[in-house]
Protein backbone atom coordinates (compact mmCIF):
# COMPACT_ATOMS: atom_id res chain seq x y z
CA UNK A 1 -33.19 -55.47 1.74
CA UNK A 2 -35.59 -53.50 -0.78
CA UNK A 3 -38.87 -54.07 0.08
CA UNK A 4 -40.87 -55.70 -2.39
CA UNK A 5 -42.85 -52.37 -3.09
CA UNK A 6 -39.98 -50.60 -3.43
CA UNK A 7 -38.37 -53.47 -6.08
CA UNK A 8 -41.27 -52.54 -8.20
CA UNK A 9 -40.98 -48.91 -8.03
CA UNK A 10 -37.77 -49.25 -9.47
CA UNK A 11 -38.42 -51.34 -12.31
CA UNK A 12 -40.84 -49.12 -13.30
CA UNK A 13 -38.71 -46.38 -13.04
CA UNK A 14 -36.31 -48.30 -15.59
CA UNK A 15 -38.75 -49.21 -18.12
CA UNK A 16 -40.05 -45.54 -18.03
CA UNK A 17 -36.48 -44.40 -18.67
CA UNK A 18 -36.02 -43.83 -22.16
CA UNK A 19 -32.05 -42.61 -21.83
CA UNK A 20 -31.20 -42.91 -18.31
CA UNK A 21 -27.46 -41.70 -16.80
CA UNK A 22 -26.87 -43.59 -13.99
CA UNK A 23 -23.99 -41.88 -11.41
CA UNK A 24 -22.45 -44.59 -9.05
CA UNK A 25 -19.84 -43.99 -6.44
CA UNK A 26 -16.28 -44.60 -7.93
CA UNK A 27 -15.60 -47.96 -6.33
CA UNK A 28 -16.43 -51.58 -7.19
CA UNK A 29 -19.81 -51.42 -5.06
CA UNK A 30 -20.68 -48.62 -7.39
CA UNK A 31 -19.64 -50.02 -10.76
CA UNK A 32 -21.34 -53.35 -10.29
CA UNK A 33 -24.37 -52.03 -9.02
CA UNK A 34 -24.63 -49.66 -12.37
CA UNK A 35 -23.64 -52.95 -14.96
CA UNK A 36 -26.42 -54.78 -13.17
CA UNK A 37 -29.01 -52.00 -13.70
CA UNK A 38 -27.68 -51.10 -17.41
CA UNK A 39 -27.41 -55.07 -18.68
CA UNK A 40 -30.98 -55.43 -17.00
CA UNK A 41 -32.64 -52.87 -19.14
CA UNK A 42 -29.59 -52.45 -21.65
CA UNK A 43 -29.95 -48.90 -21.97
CA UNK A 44 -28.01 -46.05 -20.66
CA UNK A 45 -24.45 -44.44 -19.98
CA UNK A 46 -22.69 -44.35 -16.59
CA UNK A 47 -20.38 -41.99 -14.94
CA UNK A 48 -18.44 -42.55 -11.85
CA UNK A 49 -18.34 -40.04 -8.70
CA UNK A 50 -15.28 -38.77 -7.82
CA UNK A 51 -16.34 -35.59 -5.53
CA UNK A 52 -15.74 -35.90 -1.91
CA UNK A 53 -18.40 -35.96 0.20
CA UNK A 54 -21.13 -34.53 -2.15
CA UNK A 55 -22.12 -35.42 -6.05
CA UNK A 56 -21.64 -31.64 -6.38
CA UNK A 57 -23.58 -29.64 -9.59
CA UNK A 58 -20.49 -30.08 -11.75
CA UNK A 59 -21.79 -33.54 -12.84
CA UNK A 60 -25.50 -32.17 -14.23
CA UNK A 61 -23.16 -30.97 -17.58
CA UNK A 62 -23.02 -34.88 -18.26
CA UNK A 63 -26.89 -35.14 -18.03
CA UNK A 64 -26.97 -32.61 -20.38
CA UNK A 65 -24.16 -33.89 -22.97
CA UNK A 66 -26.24 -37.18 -22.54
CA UNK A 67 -29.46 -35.84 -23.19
CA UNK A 68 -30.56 -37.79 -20.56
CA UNK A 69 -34.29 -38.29 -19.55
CA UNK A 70 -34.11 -40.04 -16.24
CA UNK A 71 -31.42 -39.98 -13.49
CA UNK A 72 -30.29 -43.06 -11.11
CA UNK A 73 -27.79 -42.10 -8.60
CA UNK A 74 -26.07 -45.38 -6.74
CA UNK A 75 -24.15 -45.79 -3.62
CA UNK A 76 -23.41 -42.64 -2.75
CA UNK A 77 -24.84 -40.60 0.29
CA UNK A 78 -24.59 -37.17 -0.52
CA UNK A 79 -25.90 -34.87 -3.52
CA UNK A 80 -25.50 -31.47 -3.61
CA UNK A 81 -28.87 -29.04 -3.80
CA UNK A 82 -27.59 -27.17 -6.31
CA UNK A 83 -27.56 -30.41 -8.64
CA UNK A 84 -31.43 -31.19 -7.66
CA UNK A 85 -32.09 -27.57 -8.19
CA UNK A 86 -31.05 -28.26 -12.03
CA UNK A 87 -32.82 -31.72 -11.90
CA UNK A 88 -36.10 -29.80 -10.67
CA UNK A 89 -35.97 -27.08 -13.27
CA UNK A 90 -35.55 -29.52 -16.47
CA UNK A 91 -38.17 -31.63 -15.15
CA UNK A 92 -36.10 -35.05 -15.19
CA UNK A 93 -36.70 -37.78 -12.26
CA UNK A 94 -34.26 -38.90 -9.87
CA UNK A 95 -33.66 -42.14 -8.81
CA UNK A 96 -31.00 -42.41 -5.90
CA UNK A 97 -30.23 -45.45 -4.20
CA UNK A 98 -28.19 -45.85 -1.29
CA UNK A 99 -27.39 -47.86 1.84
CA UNK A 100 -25.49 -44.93 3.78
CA UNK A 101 -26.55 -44.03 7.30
CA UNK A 102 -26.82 -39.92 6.86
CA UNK A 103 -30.25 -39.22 8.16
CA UNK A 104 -29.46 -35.74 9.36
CA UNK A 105 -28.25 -34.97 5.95
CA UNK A 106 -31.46 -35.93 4.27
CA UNK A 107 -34.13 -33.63 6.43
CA UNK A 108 -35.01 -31.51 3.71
CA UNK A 109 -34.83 -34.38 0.79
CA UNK A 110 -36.73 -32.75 -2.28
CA UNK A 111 -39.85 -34.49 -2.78
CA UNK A 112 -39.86 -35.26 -6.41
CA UNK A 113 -36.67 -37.58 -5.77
CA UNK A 114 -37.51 -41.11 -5.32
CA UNK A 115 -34.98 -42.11 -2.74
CA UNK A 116 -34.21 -45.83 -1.63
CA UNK A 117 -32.12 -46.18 1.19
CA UNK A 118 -32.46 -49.62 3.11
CA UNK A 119 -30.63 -47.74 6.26
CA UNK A 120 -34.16 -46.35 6.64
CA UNK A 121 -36.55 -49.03 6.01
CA UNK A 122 -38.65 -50.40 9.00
CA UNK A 123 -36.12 -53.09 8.93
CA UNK A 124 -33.26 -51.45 8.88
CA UNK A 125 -30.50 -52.71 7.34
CA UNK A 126 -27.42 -51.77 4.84
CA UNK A 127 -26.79 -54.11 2.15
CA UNK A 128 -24.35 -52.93 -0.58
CA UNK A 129 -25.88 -51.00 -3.11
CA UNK A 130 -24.62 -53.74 -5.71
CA UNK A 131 -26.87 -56.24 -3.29
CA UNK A 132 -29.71 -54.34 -3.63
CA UNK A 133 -29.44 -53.99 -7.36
CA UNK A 134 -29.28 -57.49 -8.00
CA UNK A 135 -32.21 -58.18 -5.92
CA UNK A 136 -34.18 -55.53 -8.47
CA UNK A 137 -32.99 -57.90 -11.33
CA UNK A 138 -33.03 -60.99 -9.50
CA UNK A 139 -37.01 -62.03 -10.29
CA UNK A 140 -35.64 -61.48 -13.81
CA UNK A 141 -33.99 -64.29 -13.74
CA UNK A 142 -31.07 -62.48 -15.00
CA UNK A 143 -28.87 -65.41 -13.93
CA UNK A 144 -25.90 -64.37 -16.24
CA UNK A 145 -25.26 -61.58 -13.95
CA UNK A 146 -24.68 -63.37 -10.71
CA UNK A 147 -21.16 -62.75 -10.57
CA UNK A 148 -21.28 -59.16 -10.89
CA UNK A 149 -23.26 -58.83 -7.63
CA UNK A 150 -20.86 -61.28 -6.15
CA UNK A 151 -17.47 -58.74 -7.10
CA UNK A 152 -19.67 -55.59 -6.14
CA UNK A 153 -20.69 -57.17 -2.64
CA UNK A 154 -17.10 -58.28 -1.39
CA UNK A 155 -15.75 -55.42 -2.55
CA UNK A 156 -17.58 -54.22 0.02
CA UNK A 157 -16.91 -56.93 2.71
CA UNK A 158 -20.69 -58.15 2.46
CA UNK A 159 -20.91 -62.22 1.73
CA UNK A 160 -24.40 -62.34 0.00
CA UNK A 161 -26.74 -65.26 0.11
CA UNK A 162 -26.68 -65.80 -3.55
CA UNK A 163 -22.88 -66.73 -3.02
CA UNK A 164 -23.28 -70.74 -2.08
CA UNK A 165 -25.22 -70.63 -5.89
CA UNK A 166 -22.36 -68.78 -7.59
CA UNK A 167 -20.10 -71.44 -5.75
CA UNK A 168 -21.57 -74.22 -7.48
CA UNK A 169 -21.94 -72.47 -10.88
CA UNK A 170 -17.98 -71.13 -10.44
CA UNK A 171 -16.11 -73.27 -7.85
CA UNK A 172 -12.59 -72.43 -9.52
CA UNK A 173 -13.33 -69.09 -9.06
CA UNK A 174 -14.94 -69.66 -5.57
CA UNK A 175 -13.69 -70.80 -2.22
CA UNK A 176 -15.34 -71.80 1.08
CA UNK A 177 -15.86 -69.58 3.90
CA UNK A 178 -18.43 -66.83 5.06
CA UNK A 179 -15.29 -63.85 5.65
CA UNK A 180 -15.63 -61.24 2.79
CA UNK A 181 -12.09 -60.64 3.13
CA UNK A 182 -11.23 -64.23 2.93
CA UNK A 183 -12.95 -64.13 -0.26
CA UNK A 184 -11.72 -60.89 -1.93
CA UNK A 185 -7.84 -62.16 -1.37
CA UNK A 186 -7.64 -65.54 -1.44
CA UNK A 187 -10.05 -66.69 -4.27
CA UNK A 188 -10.07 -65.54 -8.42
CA UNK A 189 -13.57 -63.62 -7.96
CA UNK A 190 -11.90 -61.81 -5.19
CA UNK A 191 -9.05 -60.93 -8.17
CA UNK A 192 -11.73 -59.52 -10.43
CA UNK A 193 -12.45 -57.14 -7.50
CA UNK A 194 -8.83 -55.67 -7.48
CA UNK A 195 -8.82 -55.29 -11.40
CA UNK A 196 -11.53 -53.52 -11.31
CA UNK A 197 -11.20 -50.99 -8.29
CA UNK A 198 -7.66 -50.06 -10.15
CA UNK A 199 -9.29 -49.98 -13.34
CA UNK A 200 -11.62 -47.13 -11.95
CA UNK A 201 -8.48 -45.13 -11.53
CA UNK A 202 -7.12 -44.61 -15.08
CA UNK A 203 -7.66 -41.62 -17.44
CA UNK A 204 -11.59 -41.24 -17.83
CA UNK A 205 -11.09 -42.56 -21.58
CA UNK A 206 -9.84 -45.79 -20.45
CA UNK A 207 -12.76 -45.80 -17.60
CA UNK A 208 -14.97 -45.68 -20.53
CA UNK A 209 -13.29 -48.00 -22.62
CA UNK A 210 -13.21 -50.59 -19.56
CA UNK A 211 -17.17 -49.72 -18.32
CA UNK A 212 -17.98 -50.72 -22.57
CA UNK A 213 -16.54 -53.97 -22.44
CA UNK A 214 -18.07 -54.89 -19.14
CA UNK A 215 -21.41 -54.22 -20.61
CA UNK A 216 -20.87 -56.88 -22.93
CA UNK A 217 -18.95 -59.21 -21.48
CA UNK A 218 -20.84 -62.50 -21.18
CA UNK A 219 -18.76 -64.53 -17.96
CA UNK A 220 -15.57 -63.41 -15.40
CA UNK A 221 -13.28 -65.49 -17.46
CA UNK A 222 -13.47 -62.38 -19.77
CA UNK A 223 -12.45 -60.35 -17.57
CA UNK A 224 -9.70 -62.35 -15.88
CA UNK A 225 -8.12 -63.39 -19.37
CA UNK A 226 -5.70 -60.45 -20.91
CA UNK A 227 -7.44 -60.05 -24.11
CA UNK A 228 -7.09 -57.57 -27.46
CA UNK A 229 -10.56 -56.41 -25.56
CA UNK A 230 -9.45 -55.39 -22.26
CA UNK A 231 -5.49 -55.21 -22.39
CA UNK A 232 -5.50 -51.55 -21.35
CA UNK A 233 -7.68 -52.49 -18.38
CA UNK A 234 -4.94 -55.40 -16.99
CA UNK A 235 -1.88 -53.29 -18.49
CA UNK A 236 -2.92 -50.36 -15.80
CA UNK A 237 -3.93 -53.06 -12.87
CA UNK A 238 -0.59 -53.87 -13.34
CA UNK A 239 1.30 -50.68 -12.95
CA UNK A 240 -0.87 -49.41 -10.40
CA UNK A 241 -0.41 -52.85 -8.07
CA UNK A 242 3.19 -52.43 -8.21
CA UNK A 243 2.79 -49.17 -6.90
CA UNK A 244 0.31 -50.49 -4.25
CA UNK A 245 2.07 -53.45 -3.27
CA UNK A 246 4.74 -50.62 -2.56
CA UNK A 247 2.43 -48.53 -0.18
CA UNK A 248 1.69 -51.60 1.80
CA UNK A 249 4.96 -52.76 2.07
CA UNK A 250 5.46 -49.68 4.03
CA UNK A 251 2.71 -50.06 6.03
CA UNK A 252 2.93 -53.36 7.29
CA UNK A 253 6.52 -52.09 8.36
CA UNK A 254 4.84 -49.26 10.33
CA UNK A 255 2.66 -51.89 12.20
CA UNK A 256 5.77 -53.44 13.79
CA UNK A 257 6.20 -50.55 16.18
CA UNK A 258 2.22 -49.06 16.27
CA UNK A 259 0.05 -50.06 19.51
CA UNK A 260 -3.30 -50.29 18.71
CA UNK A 261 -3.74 -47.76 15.92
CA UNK A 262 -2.26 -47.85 12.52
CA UNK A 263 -1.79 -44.68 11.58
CA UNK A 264 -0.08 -44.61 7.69
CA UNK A 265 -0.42 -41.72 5.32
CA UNK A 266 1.03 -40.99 1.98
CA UNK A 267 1.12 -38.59 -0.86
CA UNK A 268 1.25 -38.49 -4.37
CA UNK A 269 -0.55 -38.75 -8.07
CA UNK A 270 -2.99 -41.57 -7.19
CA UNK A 271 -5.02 -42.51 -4.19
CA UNK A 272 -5.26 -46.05 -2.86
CA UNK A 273 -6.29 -45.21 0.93
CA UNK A 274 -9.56 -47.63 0.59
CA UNK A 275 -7.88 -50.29 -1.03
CA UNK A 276 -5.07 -49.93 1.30
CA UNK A 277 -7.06 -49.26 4.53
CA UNK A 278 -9.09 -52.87 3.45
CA UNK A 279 -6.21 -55.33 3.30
CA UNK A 280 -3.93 -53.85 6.28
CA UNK A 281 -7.68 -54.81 8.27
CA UNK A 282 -7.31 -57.67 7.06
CA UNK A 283 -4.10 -58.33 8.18
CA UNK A 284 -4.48 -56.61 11.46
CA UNK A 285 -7.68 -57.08 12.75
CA UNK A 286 -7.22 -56.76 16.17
CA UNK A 287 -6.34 -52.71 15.10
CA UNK A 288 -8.06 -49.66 14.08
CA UNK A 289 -6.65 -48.71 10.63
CA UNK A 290 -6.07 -45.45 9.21
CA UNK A 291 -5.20 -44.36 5.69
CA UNK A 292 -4.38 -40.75 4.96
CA UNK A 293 -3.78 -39.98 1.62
CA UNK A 294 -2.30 -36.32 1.36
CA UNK A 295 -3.22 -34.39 -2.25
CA UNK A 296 -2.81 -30.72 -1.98
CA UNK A 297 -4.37 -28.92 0.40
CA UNK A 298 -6.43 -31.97 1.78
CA UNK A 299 -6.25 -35.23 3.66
CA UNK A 300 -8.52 -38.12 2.46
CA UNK A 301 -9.04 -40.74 5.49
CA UNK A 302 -10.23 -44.09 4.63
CA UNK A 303 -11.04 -46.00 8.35
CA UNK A 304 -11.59 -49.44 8.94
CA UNK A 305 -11.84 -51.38 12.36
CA UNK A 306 -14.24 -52.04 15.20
CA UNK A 307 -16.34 -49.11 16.17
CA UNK A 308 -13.89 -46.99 13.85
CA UNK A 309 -16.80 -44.23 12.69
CA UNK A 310 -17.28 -43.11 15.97
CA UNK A 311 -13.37 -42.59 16.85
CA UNK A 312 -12.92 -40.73 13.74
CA UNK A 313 -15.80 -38.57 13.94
CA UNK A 314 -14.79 -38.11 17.72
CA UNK A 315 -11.31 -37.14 16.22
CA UNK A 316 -12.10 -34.29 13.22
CA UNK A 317 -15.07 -33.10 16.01
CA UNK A 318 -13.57 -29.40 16.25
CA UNK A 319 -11.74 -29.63 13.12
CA UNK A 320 -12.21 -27.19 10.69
CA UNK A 321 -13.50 -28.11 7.25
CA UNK A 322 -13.30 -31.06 8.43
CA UNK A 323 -15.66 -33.79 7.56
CA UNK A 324 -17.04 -37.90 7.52
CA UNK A 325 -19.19 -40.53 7.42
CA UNK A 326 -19.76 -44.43 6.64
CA UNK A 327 -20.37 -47.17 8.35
CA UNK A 328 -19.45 -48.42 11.87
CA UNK A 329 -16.72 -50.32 11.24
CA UNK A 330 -15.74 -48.51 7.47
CA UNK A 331 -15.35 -44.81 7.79
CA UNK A 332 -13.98 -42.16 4.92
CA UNK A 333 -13.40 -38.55 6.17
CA UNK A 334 -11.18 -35.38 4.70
CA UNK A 335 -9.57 -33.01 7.23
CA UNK A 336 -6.87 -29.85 6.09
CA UNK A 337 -3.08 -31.06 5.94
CA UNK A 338 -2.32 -28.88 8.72
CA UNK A 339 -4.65 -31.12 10.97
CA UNK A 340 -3.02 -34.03 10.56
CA UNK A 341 -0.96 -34.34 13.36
CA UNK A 342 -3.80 -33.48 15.39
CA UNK A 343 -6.09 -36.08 14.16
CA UNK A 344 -3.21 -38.36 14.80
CA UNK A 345 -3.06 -36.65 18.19
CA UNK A 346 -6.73 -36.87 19.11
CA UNK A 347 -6.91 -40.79 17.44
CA UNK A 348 -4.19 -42.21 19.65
CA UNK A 349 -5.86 -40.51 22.52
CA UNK A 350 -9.48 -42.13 21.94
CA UNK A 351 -8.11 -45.70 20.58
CA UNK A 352 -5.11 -45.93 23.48
């Protein structure tokens, strides 16, 4: 958790902002935690991350189209130099907030960013980000907002303690359990997560169009309903799902002859390794999982499983270009096309 020092800090940072941008990572974690920081002080624009690994210095044109006086960058554990260079020369603070375990990235952090990470409080922890934003509202008593930080949490397999009060206040959209997982597929809440991670992957115009009506919306029977409002928003879930359901279709075929590692990779216009790489752990959990999503000249990894960080950083170890990061048990890496048979190679030999 935030400290209650650091909670403050924040909020001050807010009020001070007069235009803020906030950048989140481009997955549900990210999204809520931005709608809970941009309902609190209703102010501000967002703009999803989709570089891989860094928020490289192509995003500061979108501070600039913005006109923005204050910068909050959520859930995502890697910013480019060059981008803080241009922060530092314009004179406009950064707010980052995180949750990643990257120490060694972060030796030389600049000093005029404020940076948040609960990975290196005294008590160490790692909360989603969406967690951590709700607990800046929280005091607030922004109570409206609950179920945001409930969808931005299990989307990233985190059961918060506010949960048992959004059971009572939503127990058709609720079920009992403490399993994140159990949660995200089994319950309606859990269905507002999967609208919205596919939602993130339409044309940027519709991203916008979706992030406008989420600012507004006023309960998650909004957002579950297909409405005049959001009809783009369900008419894409829908296409892309079909696609997905597809993809792990396939997959849970492969699993029927794989030991111990699931090994699936895929190509094409769209990439679904996370969301893919999340249910087949579900389904398996007694494997390590691995999602390889092949675009170009690159392979995107999305991990999941017990302990999976360290085989996958034990397999791209000696890789070139290769890199990753996460947490222990969810991983996301990139390696060249023409090392995937070798991370396959070096995977089977470190799982068994």
């Amino acid at each position: 958790m935030l400290t209650s020092k650091q909670v403050k800090e924040i909020r001050e940072h807010l009020e001070r902002a007069g235009s803020p941008i906030f950048f989140f990572d481009n997955d549900v974690d990210g999204l809520c935690s931005f709608l809970l920081l941009q309902r609190y002080v209703d102010k501000g624009k967002g703009v999803p991350i989709k570089s891989f690994p860094k928020m490289n210095i192509t995003y500061f044109r979108k501070v600039e189209e913005l006109n923005a006086d204050y910068i909050f960058i959520l859930d995502k554990p890697l910013v480019s130099k060059e981008f803080f260079d241009e922060a530092e020369k314009r004179n406009i603070p950064v707010v980052w907030i995180d949750h990643h375990d990257v120490q060694d990235e972060h030796d030389e952090m600049p000093e005029f960013v404020n940076y948040y990470n609960v990975a290196f409080n005294k008590d160490k922890s790692n909360e989603p980000v969406t967690y951590l934003c709700y607990q800046i509202i929280n005091d607030a008593r922004k109570k409206e907002d609950l179920w945001f930080g409930v969808v931005g949490c299990i989307s990233d397999k985190f059961v918060p303690d506010f949960y048992e009060q959004f059971k009572k206040e939503y127990p058709d959209l609720s079920i009992e359990g403490e399993d994140a997982f159990d949660i995200l597929y089994s319950s309606r809440i859990g269905k507002i997560v999967e609208i919205l991670s596919f939602a993130l992957k339409d044309r940027t115009t519709n991203v916008v169009n979706m992030m406008k009506f989420l600012m507004q919306v006023k309960s998650p029977y909004e957002v579950l309903e297909d409405s005049s409002k959001n009809h783009t928003m369900h008419y894409r879930f829908k296409q892309i799902d079909e696609k997905y359901q597809h993809l792990l279709k396939k997959a849970e075929e492969l699993e029927k002859t794989s030991g111990k590692l699931l090994f699936f990779q895929y190509g094409g216009e769209m990439s679904m390794s996370s969301d893919l790489a999340n249910e087949l752990s579900y389904k398996f959990k007694d494997k390590i999982i691995v999602v390889v999503y092949i675009k170009g000249s690159k392979a995107n990894i999305s991990g999941r499983g017990k302990n999976v960080k360290e085989f996958i950083l034990k397999a791209i170890s000696g890789l070139e270009d290769s890199r990753g990061g996460g947490h222990e048990d969810a991983v996301g890496a990139q390696v060249r096309v023409e090392d995937i048979e070798n991370l396959r190679g070096n995977l089977l030999k470190l799982v068994g």
